[in-house]
PDB file of N, CA and C in Angstrom:
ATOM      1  N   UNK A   1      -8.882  -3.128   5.120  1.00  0.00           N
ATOM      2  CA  UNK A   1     -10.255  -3.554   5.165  1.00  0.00           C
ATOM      3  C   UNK A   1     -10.766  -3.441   6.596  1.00  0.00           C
ATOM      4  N   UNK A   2     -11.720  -3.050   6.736  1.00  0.00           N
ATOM      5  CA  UNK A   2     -12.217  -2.792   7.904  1.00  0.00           C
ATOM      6  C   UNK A   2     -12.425  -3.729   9.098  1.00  0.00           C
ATOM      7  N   UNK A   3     -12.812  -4.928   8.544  1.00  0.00           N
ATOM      8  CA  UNK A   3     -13.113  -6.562   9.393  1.00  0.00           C
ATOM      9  C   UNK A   3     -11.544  -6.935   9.195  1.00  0.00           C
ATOM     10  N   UNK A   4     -10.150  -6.484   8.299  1.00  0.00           N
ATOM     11  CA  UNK A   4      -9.221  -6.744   8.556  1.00  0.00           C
ATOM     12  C   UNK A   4      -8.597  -8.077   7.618  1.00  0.00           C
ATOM     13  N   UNK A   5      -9.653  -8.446   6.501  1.00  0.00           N
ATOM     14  CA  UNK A   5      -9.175  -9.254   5.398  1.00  0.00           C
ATOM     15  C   UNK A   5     -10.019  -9.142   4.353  1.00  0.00           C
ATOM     16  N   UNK A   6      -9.012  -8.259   3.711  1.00  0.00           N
ATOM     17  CA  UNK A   6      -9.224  -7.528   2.505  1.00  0.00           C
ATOM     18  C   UNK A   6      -8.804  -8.525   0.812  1.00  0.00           C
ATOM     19  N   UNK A   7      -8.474  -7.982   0.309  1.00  0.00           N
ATOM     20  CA  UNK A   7      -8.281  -8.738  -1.393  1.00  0.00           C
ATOM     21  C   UNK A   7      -7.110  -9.374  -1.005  1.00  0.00           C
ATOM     22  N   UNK A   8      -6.223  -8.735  -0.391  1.00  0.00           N
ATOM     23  CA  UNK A   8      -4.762  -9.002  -0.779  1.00  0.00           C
ATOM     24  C   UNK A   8      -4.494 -10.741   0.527  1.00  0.00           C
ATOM     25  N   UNK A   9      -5.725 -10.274   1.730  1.00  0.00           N
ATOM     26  CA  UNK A   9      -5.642 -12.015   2.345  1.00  0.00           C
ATOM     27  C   UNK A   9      -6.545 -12.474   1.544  1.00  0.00           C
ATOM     28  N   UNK A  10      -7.137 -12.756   1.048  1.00  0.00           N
ATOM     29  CA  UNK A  10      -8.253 -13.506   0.039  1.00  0.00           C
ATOM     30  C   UNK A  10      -6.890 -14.192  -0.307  1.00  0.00           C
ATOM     31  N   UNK A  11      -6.231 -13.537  -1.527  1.00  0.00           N
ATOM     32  CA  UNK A  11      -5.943 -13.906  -2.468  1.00  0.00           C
ATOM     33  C   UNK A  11      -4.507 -14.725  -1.904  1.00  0.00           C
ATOM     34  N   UNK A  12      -3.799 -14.464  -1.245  1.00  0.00           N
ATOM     35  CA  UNK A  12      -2.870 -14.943  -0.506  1.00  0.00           C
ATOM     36  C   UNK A  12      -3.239 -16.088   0.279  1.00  0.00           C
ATOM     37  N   UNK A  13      -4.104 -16.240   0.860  1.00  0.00           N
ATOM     38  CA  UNK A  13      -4.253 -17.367   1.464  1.00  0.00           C
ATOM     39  C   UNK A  13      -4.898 -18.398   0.698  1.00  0.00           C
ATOM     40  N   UNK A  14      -5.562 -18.313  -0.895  1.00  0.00           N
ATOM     41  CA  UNK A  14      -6.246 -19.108  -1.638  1.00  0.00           C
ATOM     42  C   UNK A  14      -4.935 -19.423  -2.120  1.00  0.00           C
ATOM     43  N   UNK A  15      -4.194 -18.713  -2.741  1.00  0.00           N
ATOM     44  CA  UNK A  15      -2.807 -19.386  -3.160  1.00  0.00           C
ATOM     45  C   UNK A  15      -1.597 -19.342  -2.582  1.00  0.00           C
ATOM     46  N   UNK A  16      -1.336 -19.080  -1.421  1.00  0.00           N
ATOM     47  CA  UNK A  16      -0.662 -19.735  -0.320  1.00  0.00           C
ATOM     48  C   UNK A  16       0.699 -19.276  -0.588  1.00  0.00           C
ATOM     49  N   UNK A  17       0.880 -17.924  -0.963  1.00  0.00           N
ATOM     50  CA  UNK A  17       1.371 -17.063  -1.248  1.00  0.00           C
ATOM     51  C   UNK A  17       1.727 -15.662  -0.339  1.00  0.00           C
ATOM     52  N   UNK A  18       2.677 -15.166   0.040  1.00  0.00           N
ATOM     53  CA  UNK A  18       3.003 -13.735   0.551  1.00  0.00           C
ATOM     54  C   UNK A  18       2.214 -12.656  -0.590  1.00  0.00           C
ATOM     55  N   UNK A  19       1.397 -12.214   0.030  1.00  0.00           N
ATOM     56  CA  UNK A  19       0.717 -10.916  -0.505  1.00  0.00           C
ATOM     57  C   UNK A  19       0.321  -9.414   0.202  1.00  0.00           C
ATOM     58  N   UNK A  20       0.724  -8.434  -0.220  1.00  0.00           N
ATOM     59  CA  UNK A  20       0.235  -7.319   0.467  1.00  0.00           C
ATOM     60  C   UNK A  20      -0.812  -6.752  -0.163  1.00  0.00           C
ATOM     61  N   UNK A  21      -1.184  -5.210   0.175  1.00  0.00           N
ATOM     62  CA  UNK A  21      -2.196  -4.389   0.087  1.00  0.00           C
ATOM     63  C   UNK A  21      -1.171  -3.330  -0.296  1.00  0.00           C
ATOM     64  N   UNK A  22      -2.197  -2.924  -0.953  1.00  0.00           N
ATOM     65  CA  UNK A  22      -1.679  -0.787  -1.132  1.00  0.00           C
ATOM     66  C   UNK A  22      -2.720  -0.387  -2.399  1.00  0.00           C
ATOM     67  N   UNK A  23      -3.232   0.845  -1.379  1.00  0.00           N
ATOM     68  CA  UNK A  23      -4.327   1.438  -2.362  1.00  0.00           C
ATOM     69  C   UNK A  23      -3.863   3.253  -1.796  1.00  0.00           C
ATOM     70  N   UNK A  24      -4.567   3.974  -2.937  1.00  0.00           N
ATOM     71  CA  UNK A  24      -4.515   5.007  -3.304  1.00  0.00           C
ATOM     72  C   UNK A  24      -4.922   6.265  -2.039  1.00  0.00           C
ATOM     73  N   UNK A  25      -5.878   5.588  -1.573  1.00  0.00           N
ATOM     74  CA  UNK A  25      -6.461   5.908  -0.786  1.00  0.00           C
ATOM     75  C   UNK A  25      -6.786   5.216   0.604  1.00  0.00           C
ATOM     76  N   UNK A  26      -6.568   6.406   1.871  1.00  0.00           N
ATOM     77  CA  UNK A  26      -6.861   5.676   3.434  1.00  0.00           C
ATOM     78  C   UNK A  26      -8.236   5.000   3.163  1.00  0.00           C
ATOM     79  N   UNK A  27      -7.858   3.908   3.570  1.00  0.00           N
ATOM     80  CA  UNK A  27      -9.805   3.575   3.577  1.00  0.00           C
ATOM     81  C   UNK A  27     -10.258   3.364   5.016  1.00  0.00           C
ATOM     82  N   UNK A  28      -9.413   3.108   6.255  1.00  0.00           N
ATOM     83  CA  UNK A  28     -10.059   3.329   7.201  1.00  0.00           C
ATOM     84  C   UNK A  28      -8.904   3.861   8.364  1.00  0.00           C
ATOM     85  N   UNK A  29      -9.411   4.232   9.572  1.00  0.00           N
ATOM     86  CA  UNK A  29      -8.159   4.088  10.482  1.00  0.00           C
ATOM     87  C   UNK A  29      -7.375   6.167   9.986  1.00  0.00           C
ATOM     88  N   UNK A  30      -5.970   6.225  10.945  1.00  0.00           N
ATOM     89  CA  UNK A  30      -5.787   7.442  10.653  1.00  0.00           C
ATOM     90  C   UNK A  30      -4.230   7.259  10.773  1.00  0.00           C
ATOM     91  N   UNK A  31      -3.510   8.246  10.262  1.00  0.00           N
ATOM     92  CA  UNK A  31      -2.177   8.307  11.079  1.00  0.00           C
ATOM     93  C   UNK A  31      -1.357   9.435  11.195  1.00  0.00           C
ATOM     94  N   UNK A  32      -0.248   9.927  11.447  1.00  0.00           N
ATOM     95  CA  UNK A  32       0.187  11.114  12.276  1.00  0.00           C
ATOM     96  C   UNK A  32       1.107  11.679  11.085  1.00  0.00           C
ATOM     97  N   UNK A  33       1.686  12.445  11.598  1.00  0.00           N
ATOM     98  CA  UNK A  33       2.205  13.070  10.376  1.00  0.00           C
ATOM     99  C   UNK A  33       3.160  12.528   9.788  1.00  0.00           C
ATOM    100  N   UNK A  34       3.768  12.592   8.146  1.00  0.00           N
ATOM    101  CA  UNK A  34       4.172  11.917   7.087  1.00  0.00           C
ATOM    102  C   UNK A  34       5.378  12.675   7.312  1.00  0.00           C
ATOM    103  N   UNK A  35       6.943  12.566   7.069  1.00  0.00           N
ATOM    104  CA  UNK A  35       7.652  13.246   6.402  1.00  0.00           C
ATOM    105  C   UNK A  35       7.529  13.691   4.610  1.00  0.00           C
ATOM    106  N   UNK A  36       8.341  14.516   4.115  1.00  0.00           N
ATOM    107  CA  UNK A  36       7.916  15.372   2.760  1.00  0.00           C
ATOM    108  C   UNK A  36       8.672  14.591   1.425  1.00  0.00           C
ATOM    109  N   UNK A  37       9.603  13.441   2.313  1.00  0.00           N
ATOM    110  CA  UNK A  37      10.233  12.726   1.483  1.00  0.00           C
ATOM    111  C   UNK A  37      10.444  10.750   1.236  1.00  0.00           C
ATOM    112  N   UNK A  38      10.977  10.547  -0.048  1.00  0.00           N
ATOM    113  CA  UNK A  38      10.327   9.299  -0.360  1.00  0.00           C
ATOM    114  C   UNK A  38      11.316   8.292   0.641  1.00  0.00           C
ATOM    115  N   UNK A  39      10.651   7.463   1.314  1.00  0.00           N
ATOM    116  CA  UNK A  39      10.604   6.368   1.773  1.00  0.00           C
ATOM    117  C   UNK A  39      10.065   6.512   3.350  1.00  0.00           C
ATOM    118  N   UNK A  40       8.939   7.892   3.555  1.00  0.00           N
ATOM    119  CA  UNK A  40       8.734   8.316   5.189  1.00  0.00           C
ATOM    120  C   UNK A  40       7.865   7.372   5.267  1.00  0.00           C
ATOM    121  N   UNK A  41       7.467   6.752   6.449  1.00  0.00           N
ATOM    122  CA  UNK A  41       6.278   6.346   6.793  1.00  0.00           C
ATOM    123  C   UNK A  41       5.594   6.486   7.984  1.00  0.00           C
ATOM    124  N   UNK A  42       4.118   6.453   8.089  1.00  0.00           N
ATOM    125  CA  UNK A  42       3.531   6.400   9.486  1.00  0.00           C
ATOM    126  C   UNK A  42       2.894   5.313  10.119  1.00  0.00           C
ATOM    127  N   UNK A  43       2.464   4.713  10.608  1.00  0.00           N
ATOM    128  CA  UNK A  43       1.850   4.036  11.483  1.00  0.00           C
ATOM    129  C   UNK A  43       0.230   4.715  10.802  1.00  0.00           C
ATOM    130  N   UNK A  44      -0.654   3.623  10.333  1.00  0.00           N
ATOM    131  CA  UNK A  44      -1.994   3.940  10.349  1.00  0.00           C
ATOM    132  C   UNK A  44      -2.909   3.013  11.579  1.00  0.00           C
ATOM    133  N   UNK A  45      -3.752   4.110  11.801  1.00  0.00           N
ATOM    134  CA  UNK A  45      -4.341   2.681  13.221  1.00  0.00           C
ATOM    135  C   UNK A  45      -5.691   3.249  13.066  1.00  0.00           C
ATOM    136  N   UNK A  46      -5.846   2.058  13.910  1.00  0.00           N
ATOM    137  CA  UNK A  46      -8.094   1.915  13.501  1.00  0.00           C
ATOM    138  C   UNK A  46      -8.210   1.511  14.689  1.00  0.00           C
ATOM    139  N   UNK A  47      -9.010   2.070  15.945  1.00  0.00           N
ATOM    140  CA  UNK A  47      -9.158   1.493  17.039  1.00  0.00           C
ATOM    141  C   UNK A  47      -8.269   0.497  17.575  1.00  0.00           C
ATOM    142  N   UNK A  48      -6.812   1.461  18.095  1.00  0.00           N
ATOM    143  CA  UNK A  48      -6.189   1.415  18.483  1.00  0.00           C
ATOM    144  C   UNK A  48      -5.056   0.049  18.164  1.00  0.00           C
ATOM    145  N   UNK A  49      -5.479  -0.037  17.146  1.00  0.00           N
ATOM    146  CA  UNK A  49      -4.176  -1.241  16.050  1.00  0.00           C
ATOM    147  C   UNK A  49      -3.936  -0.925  15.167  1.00  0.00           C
ATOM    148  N   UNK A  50      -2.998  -1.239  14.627  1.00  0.00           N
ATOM    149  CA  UNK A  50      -1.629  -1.209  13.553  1.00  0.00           C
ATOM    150  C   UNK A  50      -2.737  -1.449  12.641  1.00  0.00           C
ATOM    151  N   UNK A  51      -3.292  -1.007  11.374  1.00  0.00           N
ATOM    152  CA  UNK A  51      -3.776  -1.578   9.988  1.00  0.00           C
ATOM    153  C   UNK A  51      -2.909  -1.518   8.969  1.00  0.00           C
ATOM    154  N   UNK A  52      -1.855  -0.962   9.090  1.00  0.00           N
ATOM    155  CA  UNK A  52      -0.994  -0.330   7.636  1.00  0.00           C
ATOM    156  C   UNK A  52      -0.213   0.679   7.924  1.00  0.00           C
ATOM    157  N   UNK A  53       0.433   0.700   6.907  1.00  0.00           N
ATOM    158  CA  UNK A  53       1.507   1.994   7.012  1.00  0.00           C
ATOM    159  C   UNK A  53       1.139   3.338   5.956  1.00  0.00           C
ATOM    160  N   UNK A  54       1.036   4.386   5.826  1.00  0.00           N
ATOM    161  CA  UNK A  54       1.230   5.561   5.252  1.00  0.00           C
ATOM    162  C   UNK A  54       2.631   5.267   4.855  1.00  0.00           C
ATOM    163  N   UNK A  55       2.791   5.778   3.189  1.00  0.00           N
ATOM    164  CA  UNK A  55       4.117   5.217   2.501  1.00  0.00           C
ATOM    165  C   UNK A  55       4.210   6.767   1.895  1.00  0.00           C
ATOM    166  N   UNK A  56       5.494   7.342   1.692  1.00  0.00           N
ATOM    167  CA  UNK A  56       5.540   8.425   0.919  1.00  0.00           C
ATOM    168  C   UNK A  56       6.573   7.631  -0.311  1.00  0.00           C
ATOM    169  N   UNK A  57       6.288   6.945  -1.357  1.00  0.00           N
ATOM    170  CA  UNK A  57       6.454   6.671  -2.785  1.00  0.00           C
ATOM    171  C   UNK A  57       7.578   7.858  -3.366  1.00  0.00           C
ATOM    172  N   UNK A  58       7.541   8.981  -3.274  1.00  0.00           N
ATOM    173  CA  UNK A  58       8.389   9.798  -4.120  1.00  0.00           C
ATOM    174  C   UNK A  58       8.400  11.030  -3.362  1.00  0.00           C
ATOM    175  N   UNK A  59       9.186  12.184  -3.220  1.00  0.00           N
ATOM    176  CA  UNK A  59       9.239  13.435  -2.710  1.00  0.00           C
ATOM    177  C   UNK A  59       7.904  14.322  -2.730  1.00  0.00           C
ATOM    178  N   UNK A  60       7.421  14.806  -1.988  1.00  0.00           N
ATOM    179  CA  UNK A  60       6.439  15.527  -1.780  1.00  0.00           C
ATOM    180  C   UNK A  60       4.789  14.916  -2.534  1.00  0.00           C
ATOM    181  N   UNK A  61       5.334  13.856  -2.701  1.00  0.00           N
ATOM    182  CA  UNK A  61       3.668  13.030  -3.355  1.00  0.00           C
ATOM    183  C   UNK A  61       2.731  12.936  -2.530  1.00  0.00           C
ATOM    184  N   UNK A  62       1.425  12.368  -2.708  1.00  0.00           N
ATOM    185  CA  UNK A  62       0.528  12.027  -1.496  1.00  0.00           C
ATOM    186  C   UNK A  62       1.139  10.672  -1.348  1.00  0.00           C
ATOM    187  N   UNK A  63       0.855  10.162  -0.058  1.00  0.00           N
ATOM    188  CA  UNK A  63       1.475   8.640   0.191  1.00  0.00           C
ATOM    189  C   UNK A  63       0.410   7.591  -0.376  1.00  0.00           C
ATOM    190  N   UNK A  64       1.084   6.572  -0.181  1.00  0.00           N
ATOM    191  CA  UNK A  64       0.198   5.273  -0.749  1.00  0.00           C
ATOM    192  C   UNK A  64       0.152   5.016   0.363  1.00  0.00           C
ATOM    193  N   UNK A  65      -1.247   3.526   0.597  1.00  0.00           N
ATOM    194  CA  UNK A  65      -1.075   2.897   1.744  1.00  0.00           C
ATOM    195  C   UNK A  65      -1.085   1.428   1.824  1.00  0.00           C
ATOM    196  N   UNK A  66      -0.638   0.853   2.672  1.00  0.00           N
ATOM    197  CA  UNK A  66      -0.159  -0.476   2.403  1.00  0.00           C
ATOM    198  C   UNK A  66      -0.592  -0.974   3.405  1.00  0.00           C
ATOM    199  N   UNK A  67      -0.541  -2.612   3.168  1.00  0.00           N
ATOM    200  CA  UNK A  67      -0.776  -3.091   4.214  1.00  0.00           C
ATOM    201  C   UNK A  67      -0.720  -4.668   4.481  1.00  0.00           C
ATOM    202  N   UNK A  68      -0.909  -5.295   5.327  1.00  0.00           N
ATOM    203  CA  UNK A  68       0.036  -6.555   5.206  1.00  0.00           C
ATOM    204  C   UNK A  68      -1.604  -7.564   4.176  1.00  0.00           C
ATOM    205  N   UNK A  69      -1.253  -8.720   3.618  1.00  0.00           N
ATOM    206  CA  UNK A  69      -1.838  -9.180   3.219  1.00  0.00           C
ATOM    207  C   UNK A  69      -1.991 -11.027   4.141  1.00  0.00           C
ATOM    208  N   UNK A  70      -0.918 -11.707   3.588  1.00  0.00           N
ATOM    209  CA  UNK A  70      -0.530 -13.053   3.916  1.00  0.00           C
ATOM    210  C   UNK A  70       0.509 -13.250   3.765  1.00  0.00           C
ATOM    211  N   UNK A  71       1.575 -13.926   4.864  1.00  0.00           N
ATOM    212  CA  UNK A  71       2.623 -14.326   5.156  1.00  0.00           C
ATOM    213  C   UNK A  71       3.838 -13.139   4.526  1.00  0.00           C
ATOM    214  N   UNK A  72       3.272 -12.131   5.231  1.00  0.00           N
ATOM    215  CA  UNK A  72       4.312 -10.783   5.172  1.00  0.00           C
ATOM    216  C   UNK A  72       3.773  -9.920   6.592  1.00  0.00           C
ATOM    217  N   UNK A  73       5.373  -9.512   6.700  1.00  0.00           N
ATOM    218  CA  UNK A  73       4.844  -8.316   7.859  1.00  0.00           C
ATOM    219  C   UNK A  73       5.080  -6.981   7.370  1.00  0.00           C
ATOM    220  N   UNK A  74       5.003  -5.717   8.201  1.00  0.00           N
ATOM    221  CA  UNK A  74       4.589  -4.796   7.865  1.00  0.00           C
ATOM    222  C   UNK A  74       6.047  -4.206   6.767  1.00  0.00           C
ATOM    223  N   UNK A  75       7.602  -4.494   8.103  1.00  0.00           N
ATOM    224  CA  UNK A  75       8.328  -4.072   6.720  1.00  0.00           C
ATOM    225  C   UNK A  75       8.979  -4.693   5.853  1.00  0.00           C
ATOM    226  N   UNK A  76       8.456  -6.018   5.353  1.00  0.00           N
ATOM    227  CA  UNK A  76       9.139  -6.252   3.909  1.00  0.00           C
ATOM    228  C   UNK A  76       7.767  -5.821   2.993  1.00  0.00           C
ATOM    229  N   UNK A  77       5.934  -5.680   3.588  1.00  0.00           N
ATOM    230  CA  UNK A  77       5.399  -5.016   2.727  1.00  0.00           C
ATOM    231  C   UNK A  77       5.826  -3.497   2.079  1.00  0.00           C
ATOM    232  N   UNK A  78       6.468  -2.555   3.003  1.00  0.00           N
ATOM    233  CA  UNK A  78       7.349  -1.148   3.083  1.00  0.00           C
ATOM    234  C   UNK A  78       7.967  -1.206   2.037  1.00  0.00           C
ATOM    235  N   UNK A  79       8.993  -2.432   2.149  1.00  0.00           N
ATOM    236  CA  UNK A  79      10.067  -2.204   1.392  1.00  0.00           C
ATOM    237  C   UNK A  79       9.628  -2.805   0.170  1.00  0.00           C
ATOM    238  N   UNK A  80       8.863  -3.956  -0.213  1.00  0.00           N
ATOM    239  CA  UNK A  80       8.365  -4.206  -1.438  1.00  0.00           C
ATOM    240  C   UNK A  80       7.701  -3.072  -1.980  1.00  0.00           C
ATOM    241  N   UNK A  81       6.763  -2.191  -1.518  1.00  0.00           N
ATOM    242  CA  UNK A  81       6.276  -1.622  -2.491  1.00  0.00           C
ATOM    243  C   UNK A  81       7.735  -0.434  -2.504  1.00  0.00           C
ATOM    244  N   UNK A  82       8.220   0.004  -2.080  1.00  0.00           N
ATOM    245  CA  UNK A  82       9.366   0.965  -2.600  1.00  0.00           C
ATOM    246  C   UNK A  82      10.505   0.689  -3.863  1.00  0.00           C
ATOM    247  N   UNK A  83      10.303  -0.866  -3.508  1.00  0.00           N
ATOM    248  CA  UNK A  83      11.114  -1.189  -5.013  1.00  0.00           C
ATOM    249  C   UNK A  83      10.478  -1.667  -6.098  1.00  0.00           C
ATOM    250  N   UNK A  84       9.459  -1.487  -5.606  1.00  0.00           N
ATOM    251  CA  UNK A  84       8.415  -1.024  -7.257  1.00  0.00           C
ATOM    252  C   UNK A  84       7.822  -0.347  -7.708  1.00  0.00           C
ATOM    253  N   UNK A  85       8.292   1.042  -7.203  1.00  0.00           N
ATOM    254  CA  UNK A  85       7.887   2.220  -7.606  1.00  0.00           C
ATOM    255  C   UNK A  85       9.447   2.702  -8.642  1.00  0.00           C
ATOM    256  N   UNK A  86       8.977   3.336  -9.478  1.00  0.00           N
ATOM    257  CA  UNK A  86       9.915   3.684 -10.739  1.00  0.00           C
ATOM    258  C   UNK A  86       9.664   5.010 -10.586  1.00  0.00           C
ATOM    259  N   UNK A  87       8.864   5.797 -12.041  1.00  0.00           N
ATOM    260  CA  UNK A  87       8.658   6.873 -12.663  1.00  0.00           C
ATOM    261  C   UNK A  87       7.601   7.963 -11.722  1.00  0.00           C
ATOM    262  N   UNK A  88       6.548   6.973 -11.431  1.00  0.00           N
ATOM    263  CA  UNK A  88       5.219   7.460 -10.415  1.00  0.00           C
ATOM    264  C   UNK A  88       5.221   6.825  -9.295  1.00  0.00           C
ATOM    265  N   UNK A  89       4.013   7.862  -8.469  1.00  0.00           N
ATOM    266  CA  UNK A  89       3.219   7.339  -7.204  1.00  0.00           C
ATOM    267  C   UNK A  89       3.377   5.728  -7.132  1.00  0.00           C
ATOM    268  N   UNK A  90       2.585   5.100  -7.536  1.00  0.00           N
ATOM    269  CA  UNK A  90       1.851   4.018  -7.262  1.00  0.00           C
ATOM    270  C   UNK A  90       3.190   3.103  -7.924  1.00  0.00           C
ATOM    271  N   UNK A  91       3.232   1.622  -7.289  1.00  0.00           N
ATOM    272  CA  UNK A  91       3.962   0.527  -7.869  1.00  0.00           C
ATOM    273  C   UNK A  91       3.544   0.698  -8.769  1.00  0.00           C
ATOM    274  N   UNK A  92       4.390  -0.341  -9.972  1.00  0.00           N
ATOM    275  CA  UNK A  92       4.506  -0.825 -11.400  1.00  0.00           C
ATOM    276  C   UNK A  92       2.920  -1.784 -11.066  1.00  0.00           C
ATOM    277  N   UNK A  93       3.020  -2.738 -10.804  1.00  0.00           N
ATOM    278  CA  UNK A  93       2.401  -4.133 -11.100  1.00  0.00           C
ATOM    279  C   UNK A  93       0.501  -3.252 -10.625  1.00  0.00           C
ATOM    280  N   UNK A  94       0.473  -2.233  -9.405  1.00  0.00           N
ATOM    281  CA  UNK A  94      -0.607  -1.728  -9.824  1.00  0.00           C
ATOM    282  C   UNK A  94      -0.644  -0.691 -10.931  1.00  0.00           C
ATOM    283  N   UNK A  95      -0.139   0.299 -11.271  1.00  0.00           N
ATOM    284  CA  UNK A  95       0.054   1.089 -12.621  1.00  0.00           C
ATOM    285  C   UNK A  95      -0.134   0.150 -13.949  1.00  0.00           C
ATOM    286  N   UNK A  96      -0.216  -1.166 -13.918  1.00  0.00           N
ATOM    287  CA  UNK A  96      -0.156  -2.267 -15.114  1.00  0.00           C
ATOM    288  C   UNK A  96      -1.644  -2.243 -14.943  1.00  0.00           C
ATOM    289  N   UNK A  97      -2.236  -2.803 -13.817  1.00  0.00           N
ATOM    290  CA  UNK A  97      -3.621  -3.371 -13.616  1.00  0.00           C
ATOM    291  C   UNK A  97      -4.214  -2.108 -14.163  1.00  0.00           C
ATOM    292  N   UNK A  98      -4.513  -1.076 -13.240  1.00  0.00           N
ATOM    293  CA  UNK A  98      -5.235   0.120 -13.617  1.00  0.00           C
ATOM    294  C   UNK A  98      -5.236   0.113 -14.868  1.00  0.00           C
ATOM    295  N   UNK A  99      -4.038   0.297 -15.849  1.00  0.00           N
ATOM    296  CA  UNK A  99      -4.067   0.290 -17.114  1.00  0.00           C
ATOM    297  C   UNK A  99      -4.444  -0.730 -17.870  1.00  0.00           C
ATOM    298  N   UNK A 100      -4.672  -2.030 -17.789  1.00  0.00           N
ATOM    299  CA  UNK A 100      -5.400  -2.908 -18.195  1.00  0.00           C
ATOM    300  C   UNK A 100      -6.984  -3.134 -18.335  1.00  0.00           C
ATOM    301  N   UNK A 101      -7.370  -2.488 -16.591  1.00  0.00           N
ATOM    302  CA  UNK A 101      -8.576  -2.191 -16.217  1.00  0.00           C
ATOM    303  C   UNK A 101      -9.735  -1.363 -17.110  1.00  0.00           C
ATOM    304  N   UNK A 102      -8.690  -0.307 -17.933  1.00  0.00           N
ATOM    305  CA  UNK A 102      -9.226   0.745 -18.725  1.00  0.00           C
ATOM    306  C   UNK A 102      -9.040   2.005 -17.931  1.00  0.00           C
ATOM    307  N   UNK A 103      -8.162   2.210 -16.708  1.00  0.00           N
ATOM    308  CA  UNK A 103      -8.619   3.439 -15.989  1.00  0.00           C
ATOM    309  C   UNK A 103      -7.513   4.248 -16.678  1.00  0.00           C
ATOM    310  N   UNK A 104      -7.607   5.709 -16.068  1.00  0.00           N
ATOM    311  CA  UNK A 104      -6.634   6.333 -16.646  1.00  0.00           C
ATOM    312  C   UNK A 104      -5.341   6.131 -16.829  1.00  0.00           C
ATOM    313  N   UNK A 105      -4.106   6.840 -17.730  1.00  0.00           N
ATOM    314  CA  UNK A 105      -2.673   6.317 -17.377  1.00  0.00           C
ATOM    315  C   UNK A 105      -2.110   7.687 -17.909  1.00  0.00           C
ATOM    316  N   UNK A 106      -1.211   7.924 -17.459  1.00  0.00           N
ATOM    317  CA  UNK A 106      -0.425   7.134 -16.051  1.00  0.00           C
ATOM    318  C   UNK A 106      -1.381   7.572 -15.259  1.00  0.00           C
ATOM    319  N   UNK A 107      -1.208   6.802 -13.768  1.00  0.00           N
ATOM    320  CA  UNK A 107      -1.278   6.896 -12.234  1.00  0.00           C
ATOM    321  C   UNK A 107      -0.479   8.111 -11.830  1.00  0.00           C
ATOM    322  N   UNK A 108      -0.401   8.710 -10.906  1.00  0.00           N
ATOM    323  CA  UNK A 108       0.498   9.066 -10.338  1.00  0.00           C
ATOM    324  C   UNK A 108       0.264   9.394  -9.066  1.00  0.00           C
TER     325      UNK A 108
END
C-alpha cells in the first residue's frame, strides 16, 4: 500500500493477529532481478525502503508479492506464503477467496 497500511495491517491489528500481504500484482515500488526458480526473491522498494518482497511461487512463474502485514517480518511472511503454495501460483487460502469471490479458477 502506498501510505504503507494496507488490508493485511487493518486486519491484523483489529484482531491482534500476525498477518501478511501478497497480491498478484506490484502495486507500487520496483525491484531487481528475480531468479527463474521457486523460492527466488527480491527486495521491492518505494522511495528508497523495503515494501515487500518479489516471491517466485513455482519455476519460471511470474512472482507474487508479499508483504509484511502485523506482527510478522519480512521472512517468516517468505516462508509462509511458500508453504502454501501447492498445485499453482498463488497460496491456497487466496486461491479459496478468489474462488469464493466468483473470480476465475484456478489462479495461477
Amino acid at each position: 500500500h502506498p501510505r504503507r497500511f494496507g488490508l493485511a495491517s487493518h486486519l491484523g491489528l483489529f484482531l491482534d493477529i500476525p498477518t501478511i500481504g501478497c497480491a498478484k500484482s506490484l502495486l507500487c515500488g520496483s525491484h531487481g532481478p528475480l531468479g527463474e526458480t521457486r523460492g527466488s526473491v527480491a527486495d521491492v522498494v518505494d522511495h528508497e525502503e523495503m515494501v515487500g518482497v518479489a516471491v517466485r511461487t513455482r519455476d519460471g512463474v511470474k512472482p507474487v508479492y508479499v508483504s509484511i502485514g502485523h506482527k510478522c517480518g519480512f521472512a517468516d511472511a517468505v516462508e509462509s506464503v511458500l508453504h502454501c503454495v501447492r498445485r499453482f501460483r498463488l497460496p491456497e487460502p487466496i486461491r479459496m477467496a478468489h474462488h469464493a469471490a466468483g473470480g476465475r479458477f484456478p489462479c495461477q
